[in-house]
C-alpha atoms as a PDB file:
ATOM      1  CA  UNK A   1      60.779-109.853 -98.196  1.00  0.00           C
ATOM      2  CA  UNK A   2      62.170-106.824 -97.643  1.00  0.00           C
ATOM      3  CA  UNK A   3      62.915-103.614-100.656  1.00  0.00           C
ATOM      4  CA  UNK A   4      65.209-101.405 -99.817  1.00  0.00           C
ATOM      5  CA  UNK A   5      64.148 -97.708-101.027  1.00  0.00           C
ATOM      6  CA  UNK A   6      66.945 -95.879-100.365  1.00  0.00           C
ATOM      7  CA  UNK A   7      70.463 -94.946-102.386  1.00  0.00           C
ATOM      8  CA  UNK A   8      73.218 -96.984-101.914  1.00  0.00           C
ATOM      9  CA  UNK A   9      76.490 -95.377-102.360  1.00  0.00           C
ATOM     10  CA  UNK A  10      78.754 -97.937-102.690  1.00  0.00           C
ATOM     11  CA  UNK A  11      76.472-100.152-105.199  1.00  0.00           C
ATOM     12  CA  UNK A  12      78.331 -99.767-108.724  1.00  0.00           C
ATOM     13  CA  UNK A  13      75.376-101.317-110.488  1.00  0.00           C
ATOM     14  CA  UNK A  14      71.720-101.185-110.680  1.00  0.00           C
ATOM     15  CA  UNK A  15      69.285-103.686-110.372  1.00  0.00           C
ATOM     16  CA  UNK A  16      65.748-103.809-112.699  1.00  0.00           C
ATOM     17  CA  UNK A  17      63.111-105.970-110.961  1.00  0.00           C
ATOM     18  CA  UNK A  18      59.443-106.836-112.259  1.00  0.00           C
ATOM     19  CA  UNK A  19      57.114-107.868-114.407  1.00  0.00           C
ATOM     20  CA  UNK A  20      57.119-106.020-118.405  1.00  0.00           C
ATOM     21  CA  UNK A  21      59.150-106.626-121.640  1.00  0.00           C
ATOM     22  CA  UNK A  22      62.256-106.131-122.607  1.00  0.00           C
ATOM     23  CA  UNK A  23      62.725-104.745-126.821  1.00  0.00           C
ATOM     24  CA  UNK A  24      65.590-103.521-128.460  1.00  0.00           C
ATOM     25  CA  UNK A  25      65.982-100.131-129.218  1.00  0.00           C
ATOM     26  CA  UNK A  26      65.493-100.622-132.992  1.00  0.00           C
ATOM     27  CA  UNK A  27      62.108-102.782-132.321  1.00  0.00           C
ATOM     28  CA  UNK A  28      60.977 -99.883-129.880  1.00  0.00           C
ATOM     29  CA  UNK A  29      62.043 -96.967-132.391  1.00  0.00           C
ATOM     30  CA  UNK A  30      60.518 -98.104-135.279  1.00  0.00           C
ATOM     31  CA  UNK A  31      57.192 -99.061-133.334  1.00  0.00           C
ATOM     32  CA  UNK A  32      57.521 -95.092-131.902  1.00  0.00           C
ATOM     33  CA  UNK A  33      57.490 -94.024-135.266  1.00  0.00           C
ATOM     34  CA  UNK A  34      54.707 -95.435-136.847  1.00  0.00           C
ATOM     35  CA  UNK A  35      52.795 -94.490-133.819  1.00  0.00           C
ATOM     36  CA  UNK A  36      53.922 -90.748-134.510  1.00  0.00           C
ATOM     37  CA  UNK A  37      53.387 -91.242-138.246  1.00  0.00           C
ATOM     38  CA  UNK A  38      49.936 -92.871-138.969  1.00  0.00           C
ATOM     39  CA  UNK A  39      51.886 -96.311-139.342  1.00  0.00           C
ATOM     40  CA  UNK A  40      54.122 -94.920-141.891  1.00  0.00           C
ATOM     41  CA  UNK A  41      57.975 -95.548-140.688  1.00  0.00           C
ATOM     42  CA  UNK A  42      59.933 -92.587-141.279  1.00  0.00           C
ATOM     43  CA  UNK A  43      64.349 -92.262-141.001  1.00  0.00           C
ATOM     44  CA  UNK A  44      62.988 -89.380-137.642  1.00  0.00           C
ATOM     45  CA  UNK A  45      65.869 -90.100-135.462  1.00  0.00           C
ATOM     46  CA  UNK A  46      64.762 -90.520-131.807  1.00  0.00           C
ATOM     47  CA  UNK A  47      66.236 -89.734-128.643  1.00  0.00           C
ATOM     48  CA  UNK A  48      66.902 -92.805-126.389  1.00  0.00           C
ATOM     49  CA  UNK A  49      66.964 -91.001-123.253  1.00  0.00           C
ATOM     50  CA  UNK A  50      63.350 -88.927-124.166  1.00  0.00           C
ATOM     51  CA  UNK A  51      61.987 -92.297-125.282  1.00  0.00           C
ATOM     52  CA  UNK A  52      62.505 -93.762-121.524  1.00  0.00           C
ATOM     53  CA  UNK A  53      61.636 -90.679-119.729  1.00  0.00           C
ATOM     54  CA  UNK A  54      58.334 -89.956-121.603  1.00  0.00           C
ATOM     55  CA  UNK A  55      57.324 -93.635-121.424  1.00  0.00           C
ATOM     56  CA  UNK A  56      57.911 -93.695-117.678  1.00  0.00           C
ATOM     57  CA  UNK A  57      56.617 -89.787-117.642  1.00  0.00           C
ATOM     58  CA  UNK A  58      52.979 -91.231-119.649  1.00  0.00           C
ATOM     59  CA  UNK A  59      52.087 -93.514-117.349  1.00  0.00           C
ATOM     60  CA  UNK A  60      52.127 -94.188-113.434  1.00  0.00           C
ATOM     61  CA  UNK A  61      52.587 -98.154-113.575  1.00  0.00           C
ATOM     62  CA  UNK A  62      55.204 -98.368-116.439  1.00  0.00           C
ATOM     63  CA  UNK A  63      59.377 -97.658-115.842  1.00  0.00           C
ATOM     64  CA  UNK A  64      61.588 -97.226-118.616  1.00  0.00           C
ATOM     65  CA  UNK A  65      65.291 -97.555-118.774  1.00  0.00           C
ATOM     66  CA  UNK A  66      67.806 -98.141-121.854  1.00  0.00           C
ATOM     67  CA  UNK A  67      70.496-100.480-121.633  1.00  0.00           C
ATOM     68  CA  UNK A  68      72.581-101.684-124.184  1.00  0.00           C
ATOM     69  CA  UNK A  69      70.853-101.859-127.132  1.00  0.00           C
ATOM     70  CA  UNK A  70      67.749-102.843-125.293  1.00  0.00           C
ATOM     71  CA  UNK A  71      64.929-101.024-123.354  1.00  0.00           C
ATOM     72  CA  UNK A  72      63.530-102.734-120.033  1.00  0.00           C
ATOM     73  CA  UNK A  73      60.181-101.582-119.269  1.00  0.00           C
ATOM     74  CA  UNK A  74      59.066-102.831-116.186  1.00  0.00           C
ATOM     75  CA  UNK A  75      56.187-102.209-113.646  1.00  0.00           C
ATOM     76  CA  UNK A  76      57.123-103.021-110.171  1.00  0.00           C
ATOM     77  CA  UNK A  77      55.576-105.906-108.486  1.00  0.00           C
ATOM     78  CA  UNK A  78      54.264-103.865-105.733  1.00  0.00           C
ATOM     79  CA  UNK A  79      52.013-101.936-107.978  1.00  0.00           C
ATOM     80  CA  UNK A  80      50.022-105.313-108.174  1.00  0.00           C
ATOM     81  CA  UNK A  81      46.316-104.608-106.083  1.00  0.00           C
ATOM     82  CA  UNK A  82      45.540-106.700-103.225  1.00  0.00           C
ATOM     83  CA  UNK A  83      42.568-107.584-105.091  1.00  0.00           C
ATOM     84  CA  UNK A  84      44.376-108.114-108.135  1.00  0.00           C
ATOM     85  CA  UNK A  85      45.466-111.728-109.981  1.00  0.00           C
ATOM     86  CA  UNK A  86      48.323-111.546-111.746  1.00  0.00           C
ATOM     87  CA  UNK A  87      46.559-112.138-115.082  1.00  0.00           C
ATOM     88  CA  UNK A  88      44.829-108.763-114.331  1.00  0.00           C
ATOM     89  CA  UNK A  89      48.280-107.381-113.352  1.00  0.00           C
ATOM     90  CA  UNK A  90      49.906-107.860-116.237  1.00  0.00           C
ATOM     91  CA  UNK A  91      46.599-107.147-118.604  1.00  0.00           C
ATOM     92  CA  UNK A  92      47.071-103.610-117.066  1.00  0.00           C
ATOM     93  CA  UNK A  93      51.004-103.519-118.018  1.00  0.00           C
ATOM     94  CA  UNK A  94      49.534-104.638-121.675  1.00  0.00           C
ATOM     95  CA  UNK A  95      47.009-101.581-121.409  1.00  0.00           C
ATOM     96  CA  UNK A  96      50.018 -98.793-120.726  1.00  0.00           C
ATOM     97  CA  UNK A  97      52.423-100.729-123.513  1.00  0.00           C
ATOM     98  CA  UNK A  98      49.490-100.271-126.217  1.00  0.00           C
ATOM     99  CA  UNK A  99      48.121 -96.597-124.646  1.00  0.00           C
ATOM    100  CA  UNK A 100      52.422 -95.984-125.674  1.00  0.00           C
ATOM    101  CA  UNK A 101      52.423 -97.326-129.091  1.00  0.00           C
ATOM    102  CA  UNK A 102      54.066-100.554-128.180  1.00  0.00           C
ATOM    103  CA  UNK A 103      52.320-103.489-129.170  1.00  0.00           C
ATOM    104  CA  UNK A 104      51.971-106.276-126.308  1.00  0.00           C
ATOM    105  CA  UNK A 105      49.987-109.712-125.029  1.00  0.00           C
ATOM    106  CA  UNK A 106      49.615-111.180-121.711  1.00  0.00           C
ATOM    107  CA  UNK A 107      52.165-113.540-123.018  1.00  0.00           C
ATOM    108  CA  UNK A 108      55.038-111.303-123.785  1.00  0.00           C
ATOM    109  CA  UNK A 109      54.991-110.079-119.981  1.00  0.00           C
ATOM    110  CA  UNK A 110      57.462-111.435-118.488  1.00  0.00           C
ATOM    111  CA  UNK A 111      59.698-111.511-114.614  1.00  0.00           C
ATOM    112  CA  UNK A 112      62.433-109.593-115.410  1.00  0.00           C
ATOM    113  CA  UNK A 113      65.513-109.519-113.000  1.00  0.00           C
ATOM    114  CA  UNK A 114      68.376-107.546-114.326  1.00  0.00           C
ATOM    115  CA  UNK A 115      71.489-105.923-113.386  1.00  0.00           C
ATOM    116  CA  UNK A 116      72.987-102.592-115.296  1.00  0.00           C
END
């Protein structure tokens, strides 16, 4: 298989490939917020765009992008180890989720294969 890296200029849409969750915004926000607020939700009103770039800015396997009125966070299937099952894979995505305040199990990892 084959990824191609580089931009393509004539591609109107983007494609989101790999293994994480995807949580609507409201899910995600109010999660943020009791993370920032010692479990206590508050009205704060939080930036979509800083959301996905400091998730994908905290950690080096995790990539955050909003669409709709959903966030995909993904980790990229090449990030897997060769030595690496993909139990242990996606126990490391569960790590990053919970090390951002979001809440996840092995079992809420999912393929995800998207277009924007």
């Amino acid at each position: 298989m084959k990824c191609k890296l580089d931009f393509i200029t004539n591609s109107s849409s983007v494609n989101y490939v790999g293994w994480g969750i995807i949580i609507s915004r409201t899910e995600l926000e109010n999660k943020l917020r009791k993370t920032s607020n010692g479990d206590n939700e508050s009205d704060e009103i939080l930036d979509p765009y800083e959301i996905s770039e400091n998730i994908s800015r905290n950690s080096e396997l995790l990539s955050c992008t909003m669409f709709d009125i959903s966030y995909c966070i993904i980790a990229h299937p090449t990030l897997i180890k060769d030595d690496e099952t993909l139990l242990e894979f996606k126990r490391r995505i569960v790590t990053e989720l919970n090390n951002n305040g979001i809440g996840a199990t092995t079992n809420s990892i999912k393929w995800i294969d998207i277009e924007v």
